[in-house]
PDB file of N, CA and C in Angstrom:
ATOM      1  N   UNK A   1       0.854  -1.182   0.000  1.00  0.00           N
ATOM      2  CA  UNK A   1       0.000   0.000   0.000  1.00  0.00           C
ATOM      3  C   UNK A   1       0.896   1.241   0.000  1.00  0.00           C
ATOM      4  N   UNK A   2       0.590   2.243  -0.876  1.00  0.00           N
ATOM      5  CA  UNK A   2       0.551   3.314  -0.513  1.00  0.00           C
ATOM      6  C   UNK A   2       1.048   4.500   0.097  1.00  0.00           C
ATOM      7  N   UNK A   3       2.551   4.581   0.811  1.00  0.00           N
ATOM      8  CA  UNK A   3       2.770   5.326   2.217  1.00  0.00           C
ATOM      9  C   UNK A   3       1.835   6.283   2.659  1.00  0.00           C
ATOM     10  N   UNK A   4       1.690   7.108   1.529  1.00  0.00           N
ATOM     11  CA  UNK A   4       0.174   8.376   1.536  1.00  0.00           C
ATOM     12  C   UNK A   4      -1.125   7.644   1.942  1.00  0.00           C
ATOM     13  N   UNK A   5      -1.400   6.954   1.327  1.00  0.00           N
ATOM     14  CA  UNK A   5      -3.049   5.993   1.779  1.00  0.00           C
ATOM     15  C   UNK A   5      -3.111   5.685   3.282  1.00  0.00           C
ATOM     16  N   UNK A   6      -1.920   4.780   3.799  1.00  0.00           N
ATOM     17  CA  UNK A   6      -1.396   4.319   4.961  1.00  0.00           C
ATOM     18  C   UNK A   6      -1.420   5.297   5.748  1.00  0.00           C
ATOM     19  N   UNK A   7      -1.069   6.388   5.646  1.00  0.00           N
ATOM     20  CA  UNK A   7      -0.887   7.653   6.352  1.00  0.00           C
ATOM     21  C   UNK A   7      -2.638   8.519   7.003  1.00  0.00           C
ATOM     22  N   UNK A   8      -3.172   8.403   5.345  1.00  0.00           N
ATOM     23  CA  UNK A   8      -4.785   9.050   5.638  1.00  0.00           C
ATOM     24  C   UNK A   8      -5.218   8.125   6.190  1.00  0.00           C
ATOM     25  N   UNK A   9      -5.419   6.360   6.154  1.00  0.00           N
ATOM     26  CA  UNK A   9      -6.058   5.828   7.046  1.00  0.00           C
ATOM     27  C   UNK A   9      -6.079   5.930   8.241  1.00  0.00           C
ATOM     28  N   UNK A  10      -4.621   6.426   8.731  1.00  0.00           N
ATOM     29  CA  UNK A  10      -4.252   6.195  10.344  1.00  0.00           C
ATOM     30  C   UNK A  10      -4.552   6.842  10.141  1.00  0.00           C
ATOM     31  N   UNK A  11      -4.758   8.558   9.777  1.00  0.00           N
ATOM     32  CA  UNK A  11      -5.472   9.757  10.264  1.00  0.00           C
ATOM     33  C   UNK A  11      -7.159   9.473  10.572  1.00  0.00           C
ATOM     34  N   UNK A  12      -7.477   9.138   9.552  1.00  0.00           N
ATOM     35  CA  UNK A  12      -9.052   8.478  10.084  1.00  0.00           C
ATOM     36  C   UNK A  12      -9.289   7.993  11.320  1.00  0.00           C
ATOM     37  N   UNK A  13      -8.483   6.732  10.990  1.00  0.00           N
ATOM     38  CA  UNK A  13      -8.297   5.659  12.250  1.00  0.00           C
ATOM     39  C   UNK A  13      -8.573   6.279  13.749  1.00  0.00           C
ATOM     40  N   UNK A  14      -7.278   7.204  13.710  1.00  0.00           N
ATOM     41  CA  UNK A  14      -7.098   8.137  15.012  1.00  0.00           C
ATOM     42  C   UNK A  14      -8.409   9.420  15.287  1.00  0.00           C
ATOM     43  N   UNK A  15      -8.823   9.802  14.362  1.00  0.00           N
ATOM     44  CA  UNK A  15      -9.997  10.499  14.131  1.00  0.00           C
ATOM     45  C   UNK A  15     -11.327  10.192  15.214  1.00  0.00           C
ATOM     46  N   UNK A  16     -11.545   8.879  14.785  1.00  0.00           N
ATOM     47  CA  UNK A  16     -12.188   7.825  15.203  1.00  0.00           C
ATOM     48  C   UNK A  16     -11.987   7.301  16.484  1.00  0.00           C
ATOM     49  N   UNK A  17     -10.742   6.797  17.086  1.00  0.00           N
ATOM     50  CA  UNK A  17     -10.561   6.673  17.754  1.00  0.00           C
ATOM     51  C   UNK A  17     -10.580   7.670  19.198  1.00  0.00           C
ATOM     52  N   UNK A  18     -10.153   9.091  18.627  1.00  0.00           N
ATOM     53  CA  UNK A  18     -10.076  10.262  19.515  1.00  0.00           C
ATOM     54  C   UNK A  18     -11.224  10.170  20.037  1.00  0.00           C
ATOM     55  N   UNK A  19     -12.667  10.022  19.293  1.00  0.00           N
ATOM     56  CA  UNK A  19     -14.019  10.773  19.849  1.00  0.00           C
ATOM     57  C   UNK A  19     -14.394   9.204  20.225  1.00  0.00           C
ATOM     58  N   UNK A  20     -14.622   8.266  20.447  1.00  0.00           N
ATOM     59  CA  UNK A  20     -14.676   6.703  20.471  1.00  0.00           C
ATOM     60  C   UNK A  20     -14.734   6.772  21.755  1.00  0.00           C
ATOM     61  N   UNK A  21     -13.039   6.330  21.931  1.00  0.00           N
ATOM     62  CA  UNK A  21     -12.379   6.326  23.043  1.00  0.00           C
ATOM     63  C   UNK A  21     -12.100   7.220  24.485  1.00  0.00           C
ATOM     64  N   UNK A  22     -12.224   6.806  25.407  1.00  0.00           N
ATOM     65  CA  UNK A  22     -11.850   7.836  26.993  1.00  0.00           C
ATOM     66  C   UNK A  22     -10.363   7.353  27.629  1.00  0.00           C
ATOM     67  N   UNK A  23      -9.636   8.592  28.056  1.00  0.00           N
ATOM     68  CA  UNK A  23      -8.834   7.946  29.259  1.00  0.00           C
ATOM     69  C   UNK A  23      -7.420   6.715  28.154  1.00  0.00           C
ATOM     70  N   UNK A  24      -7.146   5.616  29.493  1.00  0.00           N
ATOM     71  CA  UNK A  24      -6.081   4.912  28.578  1.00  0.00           C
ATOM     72  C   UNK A  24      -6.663   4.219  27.986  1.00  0.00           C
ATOM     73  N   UNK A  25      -7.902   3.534  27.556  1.00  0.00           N
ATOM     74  CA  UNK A  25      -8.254   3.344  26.039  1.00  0.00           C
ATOM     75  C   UNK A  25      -7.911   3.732  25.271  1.00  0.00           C
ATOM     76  N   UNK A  26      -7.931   5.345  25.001  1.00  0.00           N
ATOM     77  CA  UNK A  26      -7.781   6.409  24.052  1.00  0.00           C
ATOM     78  C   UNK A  26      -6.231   6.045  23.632  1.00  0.00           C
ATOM     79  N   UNK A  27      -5.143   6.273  24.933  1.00  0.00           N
ATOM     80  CA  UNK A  27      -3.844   6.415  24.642  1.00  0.00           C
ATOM     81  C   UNK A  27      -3.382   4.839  23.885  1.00  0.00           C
ATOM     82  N   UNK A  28      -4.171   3.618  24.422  1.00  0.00           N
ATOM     83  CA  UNK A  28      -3.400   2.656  23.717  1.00  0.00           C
ATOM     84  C   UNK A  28      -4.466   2.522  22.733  1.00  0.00           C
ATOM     85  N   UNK A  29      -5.709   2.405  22.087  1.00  0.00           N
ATOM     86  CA  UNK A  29      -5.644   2.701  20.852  1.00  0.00           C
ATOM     87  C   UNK A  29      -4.563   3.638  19.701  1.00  0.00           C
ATOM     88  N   UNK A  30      -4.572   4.902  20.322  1.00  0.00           N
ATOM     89  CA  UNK A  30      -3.878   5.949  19.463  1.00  0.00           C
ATOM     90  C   UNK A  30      -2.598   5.225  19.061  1.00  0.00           C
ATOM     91  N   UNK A  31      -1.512   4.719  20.100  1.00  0.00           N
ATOM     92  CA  UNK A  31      -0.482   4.034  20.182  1.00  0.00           C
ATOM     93  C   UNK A  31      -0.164   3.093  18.696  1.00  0.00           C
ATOM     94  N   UNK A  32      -1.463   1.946  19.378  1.00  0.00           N
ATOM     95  CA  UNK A  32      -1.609   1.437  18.071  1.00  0.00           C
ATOM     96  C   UNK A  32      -1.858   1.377  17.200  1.00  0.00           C
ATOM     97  N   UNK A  33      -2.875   2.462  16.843  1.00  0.00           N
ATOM     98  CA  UNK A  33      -2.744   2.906  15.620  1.00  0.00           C
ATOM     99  C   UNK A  33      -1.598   2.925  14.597  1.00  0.00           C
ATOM    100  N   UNK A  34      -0.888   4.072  15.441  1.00  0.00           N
ATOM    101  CA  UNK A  34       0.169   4.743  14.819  1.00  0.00           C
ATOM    102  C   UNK A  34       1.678   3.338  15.100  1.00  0.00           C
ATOM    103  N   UNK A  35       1.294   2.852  15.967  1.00  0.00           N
ATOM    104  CA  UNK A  35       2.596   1.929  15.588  1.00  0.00           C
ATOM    105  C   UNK A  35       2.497   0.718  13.942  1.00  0.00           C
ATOM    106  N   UNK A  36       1.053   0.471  13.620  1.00  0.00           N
ATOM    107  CA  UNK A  36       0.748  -0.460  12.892  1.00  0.00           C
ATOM    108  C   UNK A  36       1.467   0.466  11.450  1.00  0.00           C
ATOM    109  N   UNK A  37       0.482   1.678  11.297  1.00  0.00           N
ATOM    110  CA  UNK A  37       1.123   2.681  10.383  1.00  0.00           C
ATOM    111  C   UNK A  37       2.375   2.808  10.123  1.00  0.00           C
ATOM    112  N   UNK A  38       3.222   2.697  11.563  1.00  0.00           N
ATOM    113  CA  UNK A  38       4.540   3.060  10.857  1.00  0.00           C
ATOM    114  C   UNK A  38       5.321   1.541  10.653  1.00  0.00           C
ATOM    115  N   UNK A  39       4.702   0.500  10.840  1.00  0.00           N
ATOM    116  CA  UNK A  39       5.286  -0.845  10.672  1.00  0.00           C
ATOM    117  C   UNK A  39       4.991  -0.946   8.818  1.00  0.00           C
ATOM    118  N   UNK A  40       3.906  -0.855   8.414  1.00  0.00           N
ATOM    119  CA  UNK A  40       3.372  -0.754   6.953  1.00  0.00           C
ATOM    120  C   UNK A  40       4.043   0.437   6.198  1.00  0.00           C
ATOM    121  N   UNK A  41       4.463   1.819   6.859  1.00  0.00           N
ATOM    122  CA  UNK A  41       4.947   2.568   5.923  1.00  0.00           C
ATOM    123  C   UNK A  41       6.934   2.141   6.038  1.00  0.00           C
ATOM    124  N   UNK A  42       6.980   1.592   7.413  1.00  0.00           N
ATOM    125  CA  UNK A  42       8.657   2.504   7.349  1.00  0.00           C
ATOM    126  C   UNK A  42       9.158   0.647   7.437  1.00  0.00           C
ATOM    127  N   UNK A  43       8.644  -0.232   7.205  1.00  0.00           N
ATOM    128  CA  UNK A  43       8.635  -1.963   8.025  1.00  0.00           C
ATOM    129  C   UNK A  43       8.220  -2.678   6.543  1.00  0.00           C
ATOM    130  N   UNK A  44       7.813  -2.047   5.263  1.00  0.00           N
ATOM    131  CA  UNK A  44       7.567  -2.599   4.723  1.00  0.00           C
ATOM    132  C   UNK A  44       6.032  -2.894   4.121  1.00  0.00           C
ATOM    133  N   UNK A  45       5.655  -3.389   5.313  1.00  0.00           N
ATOM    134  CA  UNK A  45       4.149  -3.866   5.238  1.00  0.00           C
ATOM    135  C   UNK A  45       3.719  -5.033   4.984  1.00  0.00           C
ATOM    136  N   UNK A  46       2.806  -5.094   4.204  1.00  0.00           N
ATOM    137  CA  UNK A  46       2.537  -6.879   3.831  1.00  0.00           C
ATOM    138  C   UNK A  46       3.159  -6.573   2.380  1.00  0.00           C
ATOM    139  N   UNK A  47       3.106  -7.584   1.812  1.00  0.00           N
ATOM    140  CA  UNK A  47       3.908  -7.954   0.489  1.00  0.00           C
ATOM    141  C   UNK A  47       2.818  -7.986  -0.566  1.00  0.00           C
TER     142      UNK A  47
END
């Protein structure tokens, strides 16, 4: 995928997650979000 696509999804993602989520829900969603993102943009991704 994409690095740009990968990038707007996690922006969504986190979007979503911000108003969703309370408290440390919020922080380890966000977390993971953004760790999956940067495993797919800077890790390669799936093949």
């Amino acid at each position: 995928m994409d690095p740009i696509v990968t990038a707007l999804v996690a922006v969504v993602l986190i979007a979503i997650a911000w108003k969703v989520f309370k408290g440390i829900v919020k922080t380890v969603a966000l977390v993971a979000i953004l760790a999956v993102a940067a495993l797919f943009v800077f890790g390669g991704g799936m093949p």
